[in-house]
PDB file of N, CA and C in Angstrom:
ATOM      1  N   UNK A   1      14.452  -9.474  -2.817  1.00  0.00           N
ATOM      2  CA  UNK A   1      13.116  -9.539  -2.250  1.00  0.00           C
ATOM      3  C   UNK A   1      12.991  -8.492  -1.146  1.00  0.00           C
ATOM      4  N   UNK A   2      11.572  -7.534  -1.471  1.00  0.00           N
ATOM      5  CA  UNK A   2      11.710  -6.486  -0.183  1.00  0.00           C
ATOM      6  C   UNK A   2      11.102  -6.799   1.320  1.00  0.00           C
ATOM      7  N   UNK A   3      11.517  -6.362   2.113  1.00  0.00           N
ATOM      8  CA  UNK A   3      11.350  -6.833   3.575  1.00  0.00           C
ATOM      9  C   UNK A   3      10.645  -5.990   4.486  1.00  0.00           C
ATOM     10  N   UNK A   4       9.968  -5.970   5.596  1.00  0.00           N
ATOM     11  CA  UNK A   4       9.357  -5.272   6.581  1.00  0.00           C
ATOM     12  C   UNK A   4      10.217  -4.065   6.563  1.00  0.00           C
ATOM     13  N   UNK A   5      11.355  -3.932   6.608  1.00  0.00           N
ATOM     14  CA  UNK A   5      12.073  -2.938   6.471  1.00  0.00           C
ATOM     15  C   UNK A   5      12.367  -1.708   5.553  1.00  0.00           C
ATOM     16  N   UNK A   6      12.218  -2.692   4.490  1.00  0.00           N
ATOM     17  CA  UNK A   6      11.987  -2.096   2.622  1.00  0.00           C
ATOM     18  C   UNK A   6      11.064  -1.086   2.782  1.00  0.00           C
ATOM     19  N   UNK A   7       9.729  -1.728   3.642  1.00  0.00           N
ATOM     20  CA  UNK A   7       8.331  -1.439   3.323  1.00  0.00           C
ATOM     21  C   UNK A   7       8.311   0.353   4.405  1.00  0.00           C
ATOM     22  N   UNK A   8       9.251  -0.267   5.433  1.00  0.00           N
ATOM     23  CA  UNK A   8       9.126   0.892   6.511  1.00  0.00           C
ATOM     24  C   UNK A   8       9.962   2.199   6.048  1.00  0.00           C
ATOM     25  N   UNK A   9      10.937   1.736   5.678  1.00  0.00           N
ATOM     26  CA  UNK A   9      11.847   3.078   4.848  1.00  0.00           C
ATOM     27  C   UNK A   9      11.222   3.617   3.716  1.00  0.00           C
ATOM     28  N   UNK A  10      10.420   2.973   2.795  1.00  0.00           N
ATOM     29  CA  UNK A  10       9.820   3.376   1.583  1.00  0.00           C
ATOM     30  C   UNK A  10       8.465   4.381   2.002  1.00  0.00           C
ATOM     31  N   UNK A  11       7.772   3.384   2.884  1.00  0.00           N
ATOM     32  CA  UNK A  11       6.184   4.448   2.903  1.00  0.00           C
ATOM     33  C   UNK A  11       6.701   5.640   3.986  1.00  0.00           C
ATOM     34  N   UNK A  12       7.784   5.470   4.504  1.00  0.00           N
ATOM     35  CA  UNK A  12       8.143   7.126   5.601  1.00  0.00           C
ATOM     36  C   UNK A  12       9.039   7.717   4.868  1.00  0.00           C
ATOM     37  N   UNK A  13       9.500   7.441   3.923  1.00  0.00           N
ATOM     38  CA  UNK A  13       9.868   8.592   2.490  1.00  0.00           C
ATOM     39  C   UNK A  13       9.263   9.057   1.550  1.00  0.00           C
ATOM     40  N   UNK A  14       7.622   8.422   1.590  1.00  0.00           N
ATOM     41  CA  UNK A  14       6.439   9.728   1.268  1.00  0.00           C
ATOM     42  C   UNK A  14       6.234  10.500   1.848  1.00  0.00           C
ATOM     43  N   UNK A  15       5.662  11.422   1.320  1.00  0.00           N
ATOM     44  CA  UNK A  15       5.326  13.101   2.168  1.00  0.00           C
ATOM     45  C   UNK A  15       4.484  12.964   3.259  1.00  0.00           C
ATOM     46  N   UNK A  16       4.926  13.524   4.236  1.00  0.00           N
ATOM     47  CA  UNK A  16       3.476  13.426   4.962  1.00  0.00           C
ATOM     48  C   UNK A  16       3.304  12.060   5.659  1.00  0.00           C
ATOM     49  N   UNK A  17       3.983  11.153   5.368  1.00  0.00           N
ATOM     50  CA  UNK A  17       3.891   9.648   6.507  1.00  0.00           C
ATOM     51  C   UNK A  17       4.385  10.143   7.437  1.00  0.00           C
ATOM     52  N   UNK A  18       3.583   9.075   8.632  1.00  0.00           N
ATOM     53  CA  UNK A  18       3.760   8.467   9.832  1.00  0.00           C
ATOM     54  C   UNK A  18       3.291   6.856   9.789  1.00  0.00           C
ATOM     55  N   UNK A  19       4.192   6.732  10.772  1.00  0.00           N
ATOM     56  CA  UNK A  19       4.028   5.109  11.271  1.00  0.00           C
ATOM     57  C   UNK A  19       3.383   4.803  12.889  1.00  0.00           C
ATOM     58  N   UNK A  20       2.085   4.216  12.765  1.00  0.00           N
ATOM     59  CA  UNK A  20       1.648   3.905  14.418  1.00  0.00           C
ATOM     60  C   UNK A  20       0.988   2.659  14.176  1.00  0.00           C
ATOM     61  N   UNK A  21       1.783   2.176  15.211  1.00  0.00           N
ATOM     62  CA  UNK A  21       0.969   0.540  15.522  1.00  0.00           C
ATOM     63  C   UNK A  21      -0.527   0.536  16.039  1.00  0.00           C
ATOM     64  N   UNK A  22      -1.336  -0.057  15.080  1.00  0.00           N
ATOM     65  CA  UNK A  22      -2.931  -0.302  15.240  1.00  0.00           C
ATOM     66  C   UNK A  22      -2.891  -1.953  14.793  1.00  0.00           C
ATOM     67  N   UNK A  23      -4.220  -2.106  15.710  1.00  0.00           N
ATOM     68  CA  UNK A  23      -4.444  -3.978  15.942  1.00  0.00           C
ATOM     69  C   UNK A  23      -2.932  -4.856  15.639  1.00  0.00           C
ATOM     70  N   UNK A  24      -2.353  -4.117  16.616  1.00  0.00           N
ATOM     71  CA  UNK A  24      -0.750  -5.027  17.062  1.00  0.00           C
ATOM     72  C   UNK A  24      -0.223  -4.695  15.397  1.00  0.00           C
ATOM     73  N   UNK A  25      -0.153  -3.886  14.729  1.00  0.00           N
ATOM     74  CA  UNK A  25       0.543  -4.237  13.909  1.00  0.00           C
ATOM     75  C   UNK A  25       1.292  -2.851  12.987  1.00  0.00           C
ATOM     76  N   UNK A  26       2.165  -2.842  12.319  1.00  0.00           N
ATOM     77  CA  UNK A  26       2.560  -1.043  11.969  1.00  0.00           C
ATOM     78  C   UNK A  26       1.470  -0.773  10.683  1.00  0.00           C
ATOM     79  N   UNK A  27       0.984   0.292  10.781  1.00  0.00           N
ATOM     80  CA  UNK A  27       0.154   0.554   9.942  1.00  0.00           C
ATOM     81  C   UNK A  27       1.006   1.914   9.342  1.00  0.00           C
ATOM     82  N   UNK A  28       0.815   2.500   7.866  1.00  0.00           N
ATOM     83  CA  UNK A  28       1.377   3.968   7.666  1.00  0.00           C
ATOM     84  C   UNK A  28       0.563   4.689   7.101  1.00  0.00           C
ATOM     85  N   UNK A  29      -0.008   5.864   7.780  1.00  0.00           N
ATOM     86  CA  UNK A  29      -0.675   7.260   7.382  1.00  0.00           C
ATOM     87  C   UNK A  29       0.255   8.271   6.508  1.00  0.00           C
ATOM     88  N   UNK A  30      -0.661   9.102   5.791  1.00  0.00           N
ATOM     89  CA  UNK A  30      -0.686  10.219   4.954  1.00  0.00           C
ATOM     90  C   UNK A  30      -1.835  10.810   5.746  1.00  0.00           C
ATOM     91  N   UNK A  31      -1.116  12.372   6.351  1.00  0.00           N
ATOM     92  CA  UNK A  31      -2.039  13.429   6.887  1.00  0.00           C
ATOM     93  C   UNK A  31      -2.910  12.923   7.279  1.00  0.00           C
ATOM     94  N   UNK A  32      -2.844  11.513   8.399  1.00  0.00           N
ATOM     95  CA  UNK A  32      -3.692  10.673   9.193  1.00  0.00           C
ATOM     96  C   UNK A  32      -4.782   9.730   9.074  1.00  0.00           C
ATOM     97  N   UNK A  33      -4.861   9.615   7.080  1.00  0.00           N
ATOM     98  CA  UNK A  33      -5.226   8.475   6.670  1.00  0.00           C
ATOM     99  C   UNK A  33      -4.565   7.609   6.414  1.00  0.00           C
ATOM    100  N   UNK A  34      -4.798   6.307   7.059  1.00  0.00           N
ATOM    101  CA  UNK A  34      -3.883   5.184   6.848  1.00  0.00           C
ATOM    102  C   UNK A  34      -4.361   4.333   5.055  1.00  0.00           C
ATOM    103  N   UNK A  35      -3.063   4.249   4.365  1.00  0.00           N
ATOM    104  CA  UNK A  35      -2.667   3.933   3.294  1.00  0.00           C
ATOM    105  C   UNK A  35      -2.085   2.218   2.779  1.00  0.00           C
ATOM    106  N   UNK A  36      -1.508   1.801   4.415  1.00  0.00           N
ATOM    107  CA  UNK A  36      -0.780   1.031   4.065  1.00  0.00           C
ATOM    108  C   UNK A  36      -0.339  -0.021   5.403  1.00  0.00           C
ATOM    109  N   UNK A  37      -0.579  -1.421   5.395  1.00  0.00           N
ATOM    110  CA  UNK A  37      -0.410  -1.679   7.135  1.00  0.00           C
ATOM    111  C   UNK A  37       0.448  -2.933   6.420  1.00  0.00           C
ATOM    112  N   UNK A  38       1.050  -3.802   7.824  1.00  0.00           N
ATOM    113  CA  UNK A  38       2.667  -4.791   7.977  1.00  0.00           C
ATOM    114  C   UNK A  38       1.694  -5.764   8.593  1.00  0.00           C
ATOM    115  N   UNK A  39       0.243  -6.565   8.075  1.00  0.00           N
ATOM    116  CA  UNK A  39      -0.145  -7.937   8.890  1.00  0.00           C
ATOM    117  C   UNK A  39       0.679  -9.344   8.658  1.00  0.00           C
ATOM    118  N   UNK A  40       0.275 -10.160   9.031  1.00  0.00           N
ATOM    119  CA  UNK A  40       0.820 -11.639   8.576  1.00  0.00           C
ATOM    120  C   UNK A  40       2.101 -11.291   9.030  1.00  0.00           C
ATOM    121  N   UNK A  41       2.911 -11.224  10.187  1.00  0.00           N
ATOM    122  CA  UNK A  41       3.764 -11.271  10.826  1.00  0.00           C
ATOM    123  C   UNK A  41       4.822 -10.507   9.753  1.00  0.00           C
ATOM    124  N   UNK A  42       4.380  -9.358   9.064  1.00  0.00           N
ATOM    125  CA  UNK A  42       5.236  -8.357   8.515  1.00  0.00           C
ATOM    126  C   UNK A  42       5.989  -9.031   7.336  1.00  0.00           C
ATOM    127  N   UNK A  43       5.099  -9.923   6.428  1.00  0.00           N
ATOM    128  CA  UNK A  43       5.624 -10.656   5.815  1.00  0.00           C
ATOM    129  C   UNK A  43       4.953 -10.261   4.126  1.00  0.00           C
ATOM    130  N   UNK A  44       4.041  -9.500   4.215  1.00  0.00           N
ATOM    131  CA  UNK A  44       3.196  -8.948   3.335  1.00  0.00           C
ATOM    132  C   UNK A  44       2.420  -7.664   3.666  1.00  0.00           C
ATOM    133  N   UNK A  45       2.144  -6.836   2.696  1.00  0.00           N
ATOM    134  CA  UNK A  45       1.546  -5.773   2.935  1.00  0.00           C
ATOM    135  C   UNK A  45       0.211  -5.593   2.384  1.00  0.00           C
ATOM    136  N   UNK A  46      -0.526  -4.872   3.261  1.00  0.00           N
ATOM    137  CA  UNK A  46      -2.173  -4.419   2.822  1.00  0.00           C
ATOM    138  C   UNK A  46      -2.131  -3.245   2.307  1.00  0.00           C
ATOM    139  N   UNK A  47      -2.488  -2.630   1.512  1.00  0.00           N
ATOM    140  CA  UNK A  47      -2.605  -1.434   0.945  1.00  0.00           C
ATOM    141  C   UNK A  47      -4.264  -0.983   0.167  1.00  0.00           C
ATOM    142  N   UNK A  48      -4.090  -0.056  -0.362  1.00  0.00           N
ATOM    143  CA  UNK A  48      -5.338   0.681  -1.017  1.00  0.00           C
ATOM    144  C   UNK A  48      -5.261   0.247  -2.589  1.00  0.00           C
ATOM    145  N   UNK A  49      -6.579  -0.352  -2.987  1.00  0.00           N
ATOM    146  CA  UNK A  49      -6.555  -0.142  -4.225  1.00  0.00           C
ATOM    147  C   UNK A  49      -8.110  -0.060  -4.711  1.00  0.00           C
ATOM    148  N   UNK A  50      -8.138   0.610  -5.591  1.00  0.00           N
ATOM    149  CA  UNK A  50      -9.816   0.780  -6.590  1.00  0.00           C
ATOM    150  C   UNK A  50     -10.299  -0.954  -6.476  1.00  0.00           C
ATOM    151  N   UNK A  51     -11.363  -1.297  -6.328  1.00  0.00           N
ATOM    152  CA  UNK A  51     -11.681  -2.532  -6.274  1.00  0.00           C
ATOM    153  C   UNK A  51     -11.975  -3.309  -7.702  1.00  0.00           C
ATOM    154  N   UNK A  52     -11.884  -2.692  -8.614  1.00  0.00           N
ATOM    155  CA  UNK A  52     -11.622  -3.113  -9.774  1.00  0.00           C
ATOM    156  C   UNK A  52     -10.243  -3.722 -10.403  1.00  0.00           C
ATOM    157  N   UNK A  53      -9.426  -2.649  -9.957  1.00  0.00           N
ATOM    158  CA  UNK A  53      -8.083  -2.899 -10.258  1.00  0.00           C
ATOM    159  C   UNK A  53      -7.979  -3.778  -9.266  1.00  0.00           C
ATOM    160  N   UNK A  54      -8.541  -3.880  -7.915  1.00  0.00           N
ATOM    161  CA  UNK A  54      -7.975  -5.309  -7.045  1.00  0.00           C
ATOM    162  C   UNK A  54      -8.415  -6.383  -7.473  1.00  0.00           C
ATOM    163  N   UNK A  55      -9.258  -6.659  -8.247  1.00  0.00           N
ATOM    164  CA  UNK A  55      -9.850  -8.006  -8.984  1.00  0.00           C
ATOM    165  C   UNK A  55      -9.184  -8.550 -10.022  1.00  0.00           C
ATOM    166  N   UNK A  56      -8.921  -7.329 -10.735  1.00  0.00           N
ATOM    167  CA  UNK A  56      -7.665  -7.945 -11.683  1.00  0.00           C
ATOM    168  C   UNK A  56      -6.746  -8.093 -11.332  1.00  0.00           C
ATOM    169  N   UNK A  57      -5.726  -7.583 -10.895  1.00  0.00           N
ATOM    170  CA  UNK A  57      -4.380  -7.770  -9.868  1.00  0.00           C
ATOM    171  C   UNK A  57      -4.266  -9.371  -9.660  1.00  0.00           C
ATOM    172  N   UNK A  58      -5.586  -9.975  -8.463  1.00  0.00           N
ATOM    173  CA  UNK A  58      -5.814 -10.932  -7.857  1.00  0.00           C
ATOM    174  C   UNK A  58      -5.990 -11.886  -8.813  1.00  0.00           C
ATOM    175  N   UNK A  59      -6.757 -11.884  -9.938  1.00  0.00           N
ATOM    176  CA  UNK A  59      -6.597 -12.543 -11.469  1.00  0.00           C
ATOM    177  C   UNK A  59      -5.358 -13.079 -11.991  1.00  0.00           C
ATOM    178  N   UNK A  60      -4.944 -12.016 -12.438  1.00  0.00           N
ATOM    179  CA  UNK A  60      -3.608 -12.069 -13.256  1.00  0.00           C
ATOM    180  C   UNK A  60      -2.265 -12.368 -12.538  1.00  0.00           C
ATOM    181  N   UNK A  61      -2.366 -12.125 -10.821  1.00  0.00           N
ATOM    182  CA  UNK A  61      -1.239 -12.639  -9.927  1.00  0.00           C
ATOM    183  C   UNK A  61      -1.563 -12.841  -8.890  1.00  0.00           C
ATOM    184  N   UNK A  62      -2.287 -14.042  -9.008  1.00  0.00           N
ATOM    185  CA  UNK A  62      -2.369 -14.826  -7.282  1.00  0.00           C
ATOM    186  C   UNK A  62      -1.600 -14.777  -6.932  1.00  0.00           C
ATOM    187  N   UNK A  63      -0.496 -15.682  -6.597  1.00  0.00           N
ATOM    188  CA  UNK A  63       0.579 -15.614  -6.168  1.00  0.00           C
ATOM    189  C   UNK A  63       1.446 -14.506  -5.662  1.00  0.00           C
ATOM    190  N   UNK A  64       0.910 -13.339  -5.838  1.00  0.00           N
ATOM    191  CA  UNK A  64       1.477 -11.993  -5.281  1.00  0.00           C
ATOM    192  C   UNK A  64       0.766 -11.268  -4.159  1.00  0.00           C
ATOM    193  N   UNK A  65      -0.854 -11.554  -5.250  1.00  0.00           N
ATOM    194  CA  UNK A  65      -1.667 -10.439  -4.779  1.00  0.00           C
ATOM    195  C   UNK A  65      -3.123 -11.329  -4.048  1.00  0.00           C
ATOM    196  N   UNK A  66      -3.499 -10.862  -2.994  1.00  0.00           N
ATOM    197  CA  UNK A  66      -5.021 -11.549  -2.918  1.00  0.00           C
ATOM    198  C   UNK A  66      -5.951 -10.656  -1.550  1.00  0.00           C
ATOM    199  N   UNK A  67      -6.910 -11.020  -1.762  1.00  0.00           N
ATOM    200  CA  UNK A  67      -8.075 -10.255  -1.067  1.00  0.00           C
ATOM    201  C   UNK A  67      -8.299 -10.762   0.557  1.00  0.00           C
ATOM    202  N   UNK A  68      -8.164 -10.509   1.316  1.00  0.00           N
ATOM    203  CA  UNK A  68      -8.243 -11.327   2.990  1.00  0.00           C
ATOM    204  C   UNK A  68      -9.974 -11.119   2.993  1.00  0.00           C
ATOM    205  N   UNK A  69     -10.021 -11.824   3.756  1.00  0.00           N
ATOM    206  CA  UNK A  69     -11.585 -11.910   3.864  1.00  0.00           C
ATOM    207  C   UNK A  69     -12.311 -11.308   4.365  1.00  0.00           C
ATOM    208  N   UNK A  70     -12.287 -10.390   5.759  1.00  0.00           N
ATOM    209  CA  UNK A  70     -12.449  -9.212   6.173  1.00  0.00           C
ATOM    210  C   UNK A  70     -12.346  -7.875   5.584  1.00  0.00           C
ATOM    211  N   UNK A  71     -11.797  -7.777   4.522  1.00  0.00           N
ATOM    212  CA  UNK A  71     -11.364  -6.678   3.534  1.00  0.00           C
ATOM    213  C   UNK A  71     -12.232  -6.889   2.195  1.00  0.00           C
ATOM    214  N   UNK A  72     -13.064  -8.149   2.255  1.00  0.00           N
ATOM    215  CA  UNK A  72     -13.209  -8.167   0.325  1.00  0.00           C
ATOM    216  C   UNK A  72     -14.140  -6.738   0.422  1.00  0.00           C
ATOM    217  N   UNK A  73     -15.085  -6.157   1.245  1.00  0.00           N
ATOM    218  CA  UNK A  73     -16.121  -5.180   1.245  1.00  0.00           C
ATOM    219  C   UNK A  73     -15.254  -4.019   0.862  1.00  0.00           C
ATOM    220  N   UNK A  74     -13.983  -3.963   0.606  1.00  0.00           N
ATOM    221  CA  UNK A  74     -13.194  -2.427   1.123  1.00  0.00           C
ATOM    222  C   UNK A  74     -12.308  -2.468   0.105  1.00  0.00           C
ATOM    223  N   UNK A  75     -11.933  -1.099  -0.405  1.00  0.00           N
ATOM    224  CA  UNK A  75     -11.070  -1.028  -1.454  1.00  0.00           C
ATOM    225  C   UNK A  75      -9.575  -1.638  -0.997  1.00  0.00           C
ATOM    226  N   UNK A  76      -9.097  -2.673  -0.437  1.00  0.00           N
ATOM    227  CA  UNK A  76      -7.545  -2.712  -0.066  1.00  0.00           C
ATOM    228  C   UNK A  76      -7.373  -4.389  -0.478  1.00  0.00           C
ATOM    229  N   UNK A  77      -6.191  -4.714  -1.004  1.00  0.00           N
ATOM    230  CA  UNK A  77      -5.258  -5.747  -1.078  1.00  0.00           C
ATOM    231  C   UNK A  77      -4.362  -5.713  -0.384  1.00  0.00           C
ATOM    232  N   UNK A  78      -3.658  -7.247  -0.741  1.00  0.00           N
ATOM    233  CA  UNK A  78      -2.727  -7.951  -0.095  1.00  0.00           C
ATOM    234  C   UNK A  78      -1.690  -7.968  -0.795  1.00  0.00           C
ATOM    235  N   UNK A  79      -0.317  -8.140  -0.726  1.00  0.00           N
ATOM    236  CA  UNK A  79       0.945  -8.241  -1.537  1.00  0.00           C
ATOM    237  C   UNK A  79       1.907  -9.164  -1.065  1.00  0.00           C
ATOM    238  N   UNK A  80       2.081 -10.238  -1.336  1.00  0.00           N
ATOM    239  CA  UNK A  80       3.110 -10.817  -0.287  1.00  0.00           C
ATOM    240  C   UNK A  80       4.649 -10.439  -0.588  1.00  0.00           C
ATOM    241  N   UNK A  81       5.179  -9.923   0.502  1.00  0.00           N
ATOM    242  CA  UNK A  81       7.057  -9.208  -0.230  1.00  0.00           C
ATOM    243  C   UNK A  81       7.344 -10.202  -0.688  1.00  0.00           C
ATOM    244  N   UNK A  82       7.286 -11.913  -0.240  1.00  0.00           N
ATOM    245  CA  UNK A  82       8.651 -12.679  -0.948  1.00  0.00           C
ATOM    246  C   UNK A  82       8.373 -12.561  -2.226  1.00  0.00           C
ATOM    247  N   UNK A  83       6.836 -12.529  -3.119  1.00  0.00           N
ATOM    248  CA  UNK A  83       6.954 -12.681  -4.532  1.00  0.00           C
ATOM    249  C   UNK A  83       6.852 -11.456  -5.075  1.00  0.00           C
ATOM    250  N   UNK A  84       7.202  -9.851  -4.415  1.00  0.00           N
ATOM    251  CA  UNK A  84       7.534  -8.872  -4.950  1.00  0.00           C
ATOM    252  C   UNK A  84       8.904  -8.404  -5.667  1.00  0.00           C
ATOM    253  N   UNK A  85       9.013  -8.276  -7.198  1.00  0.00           N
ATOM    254  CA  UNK A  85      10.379  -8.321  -7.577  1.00  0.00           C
ATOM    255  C   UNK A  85      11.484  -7.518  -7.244  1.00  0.00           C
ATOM    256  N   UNK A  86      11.340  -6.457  -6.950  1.00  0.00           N
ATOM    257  CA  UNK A  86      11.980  -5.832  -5.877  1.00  0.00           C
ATOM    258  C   UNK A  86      11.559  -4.066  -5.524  1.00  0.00           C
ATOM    259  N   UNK A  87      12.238  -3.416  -5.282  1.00  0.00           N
ATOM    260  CA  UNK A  87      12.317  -2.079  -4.336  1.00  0.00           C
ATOM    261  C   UNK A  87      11.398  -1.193  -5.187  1.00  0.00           C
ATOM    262  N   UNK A  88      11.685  -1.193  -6.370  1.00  0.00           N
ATOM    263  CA  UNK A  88      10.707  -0.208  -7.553  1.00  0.00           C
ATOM    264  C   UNK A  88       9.357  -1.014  -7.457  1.00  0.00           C
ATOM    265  N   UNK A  89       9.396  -2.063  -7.770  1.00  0.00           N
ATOM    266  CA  UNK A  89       7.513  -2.877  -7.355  1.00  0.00           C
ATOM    267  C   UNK A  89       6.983  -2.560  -5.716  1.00  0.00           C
ATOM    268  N   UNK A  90       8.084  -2.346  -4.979  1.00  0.00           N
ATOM    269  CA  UNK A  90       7.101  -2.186  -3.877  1.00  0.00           C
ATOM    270  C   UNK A  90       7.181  -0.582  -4.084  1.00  0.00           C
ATOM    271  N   UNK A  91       7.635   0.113  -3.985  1.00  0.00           N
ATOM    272  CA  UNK A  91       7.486   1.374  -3.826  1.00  0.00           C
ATOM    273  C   UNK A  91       6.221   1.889  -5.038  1.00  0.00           C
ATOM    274  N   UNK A  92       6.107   1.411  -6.330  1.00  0.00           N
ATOM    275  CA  UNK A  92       5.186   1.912  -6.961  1.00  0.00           C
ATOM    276  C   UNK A  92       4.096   1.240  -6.160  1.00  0.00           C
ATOM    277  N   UNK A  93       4.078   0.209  -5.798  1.00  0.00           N
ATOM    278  CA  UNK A  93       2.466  -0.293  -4.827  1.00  0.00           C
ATOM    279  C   UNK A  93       2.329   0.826  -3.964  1.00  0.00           C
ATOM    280  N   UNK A  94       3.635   1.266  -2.750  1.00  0.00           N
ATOM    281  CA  UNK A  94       3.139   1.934  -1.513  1.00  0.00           C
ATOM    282  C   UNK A  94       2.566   3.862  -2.496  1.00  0.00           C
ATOM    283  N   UNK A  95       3.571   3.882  -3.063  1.00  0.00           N
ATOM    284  CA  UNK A  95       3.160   5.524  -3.989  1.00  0.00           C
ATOM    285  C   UNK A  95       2.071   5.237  -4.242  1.00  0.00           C
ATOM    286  N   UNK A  96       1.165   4.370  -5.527  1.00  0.00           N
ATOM    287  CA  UNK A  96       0.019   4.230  -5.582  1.00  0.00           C
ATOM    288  C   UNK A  96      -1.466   4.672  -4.568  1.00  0.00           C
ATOM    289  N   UNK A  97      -1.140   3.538  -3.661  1.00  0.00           N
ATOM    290  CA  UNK A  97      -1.574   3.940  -2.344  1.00  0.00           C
ATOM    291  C   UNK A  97      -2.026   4.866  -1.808  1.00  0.00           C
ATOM    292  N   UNK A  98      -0.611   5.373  -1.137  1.00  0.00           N
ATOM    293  CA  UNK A  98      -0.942   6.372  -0.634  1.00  0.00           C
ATOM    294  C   UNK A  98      -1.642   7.924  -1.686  1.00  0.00           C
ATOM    295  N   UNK A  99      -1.090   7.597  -3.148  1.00  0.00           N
ATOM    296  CA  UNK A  99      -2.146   8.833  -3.570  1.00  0.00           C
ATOM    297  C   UNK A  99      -3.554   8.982  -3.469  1.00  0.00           C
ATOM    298  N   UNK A 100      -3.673   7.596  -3.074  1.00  0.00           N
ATOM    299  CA  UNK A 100      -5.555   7.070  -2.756  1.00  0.00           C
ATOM    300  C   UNK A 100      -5.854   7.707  -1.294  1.00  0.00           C
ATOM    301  N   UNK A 101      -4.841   8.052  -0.619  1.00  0.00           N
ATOM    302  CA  UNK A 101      -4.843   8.334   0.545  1.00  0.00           C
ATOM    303  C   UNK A 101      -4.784   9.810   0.614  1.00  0.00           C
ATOM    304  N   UNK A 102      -3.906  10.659   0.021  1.00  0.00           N
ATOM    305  CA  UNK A 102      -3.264  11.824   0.435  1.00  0.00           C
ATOM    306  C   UNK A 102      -4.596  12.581   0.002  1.00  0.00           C
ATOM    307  N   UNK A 103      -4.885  14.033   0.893  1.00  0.00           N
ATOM    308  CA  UNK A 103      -5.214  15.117   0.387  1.00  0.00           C
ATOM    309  C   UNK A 103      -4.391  15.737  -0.784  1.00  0.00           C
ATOM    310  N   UNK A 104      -5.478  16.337  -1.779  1.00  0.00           N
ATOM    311  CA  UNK A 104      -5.184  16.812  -2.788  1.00  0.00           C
ATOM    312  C   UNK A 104      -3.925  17.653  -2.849  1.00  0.00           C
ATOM    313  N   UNK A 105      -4.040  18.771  -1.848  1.00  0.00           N
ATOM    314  CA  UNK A 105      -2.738  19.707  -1.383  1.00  0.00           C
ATOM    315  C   UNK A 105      -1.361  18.260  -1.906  1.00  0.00           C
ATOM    316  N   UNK A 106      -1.388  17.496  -1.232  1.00  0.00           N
ATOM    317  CA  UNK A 106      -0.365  16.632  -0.990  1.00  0.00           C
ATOM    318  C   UNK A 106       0.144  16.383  -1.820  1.00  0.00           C
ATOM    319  N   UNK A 107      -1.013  15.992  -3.125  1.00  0.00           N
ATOM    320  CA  UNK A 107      -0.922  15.159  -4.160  1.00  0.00           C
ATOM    321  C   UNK A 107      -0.356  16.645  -5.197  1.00  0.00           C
ATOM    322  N   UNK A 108      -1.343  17.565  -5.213  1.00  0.00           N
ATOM    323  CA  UNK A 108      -0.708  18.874  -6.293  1.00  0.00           C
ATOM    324  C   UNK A 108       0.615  19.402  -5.761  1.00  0.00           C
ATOM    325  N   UNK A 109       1.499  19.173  -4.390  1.00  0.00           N
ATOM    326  CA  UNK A 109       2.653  19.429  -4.485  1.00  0.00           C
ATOM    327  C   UNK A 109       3.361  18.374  -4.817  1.00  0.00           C
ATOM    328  N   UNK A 110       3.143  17.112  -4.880  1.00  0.00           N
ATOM    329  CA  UNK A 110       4.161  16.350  -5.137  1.00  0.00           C
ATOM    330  C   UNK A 110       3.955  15.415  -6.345  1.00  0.00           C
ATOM    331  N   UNK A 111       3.744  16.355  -7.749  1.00  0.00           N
ATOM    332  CA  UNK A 111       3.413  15.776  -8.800  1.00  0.00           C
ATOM    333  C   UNK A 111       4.117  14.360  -9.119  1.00  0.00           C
ATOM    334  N   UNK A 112       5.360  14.647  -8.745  1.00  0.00           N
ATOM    335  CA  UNK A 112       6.476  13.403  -8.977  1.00  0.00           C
ATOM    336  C   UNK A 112       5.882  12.073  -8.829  1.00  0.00           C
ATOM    337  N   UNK A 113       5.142  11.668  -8.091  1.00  0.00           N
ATOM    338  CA  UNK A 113       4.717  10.629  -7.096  1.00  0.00           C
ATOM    339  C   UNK A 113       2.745  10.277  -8.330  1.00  0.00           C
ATOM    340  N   UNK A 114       2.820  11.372  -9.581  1.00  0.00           N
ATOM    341  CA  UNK A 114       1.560  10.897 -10.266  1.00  0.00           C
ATOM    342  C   UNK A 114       0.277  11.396  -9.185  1.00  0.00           C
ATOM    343  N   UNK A 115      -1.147  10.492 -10.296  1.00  0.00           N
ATOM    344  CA  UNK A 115      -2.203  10.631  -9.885  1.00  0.00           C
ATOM    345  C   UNK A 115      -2.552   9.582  -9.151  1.00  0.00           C
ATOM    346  N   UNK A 116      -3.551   9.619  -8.638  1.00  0.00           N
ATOM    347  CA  UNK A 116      -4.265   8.468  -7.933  1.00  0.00           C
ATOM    348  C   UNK A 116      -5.264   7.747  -9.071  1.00  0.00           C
ATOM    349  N   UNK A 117      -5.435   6.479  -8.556  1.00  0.00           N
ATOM    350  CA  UNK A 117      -5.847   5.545  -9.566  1.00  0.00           C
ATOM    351  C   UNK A 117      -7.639   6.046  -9.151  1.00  0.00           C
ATOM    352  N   UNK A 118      -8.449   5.851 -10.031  1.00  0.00           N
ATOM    353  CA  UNK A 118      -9.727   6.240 -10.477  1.00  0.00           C
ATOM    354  C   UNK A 118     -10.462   5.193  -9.311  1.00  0.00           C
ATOM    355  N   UNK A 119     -11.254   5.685  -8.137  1.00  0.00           N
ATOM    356  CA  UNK A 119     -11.950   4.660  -7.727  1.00  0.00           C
ATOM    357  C   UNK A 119     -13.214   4.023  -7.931  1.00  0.00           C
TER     358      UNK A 119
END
């Protein structure tokens, strides 16, 4: 199961992250758009997703995935780590992400890391 830690080593081994604490909590930027934040006492992660694909997600895996209530207006979900299966599921969530995040430059040098999902 991946941990606050998982989450912090994974999104600052994308290109271009930084980590700064906003509303008490670690949030992680790509070229100073934030992609990806540590709420619920760093026990789950918020991230970016097309709001389509967050409806289904939230469908097909409650138990993983769900919408906070302040956020339903905004493309981002919830993930809770304990029911993430491990290091490759979180890292394809935070990669995802952040391609929603990165400038293009970012994204055409670092093909490895794919496209961004259609918003």
């Amino acid at each position: 199961m991946p941990d606050a830690e998982d989450v912090r080593r994974i999104a600052l081994s994308l290109p271009d992250t930084t980590e700064k604490i906003a509303w008490s909590m670690p949030t992680f930027r790509v070229a100073g758009k934030m992609f990806a934040t540590m709420p619920e006492a760093e026990t789950s992660i918020a991230v970016r997703c097309p709001k389509e694909e967050r409806d289904e997600l939230v469908l097909a895996e409650p138990d993983k995935f769900w919408i906070a209530d302040h956020e339903a207006g905004f493309a981002w979900v919830r993930a809770r780590l304990s029911v993430l299966e491990d290091d490759d599921e979180l890292r394809d969530i935070l990669a995802d992400s952040w391609r929603q995040a990165a400038p293009p430059r970012l994204i055409e040098a670092h093909t490895e890391l794919g496209r961004p999902s259609a918003d």
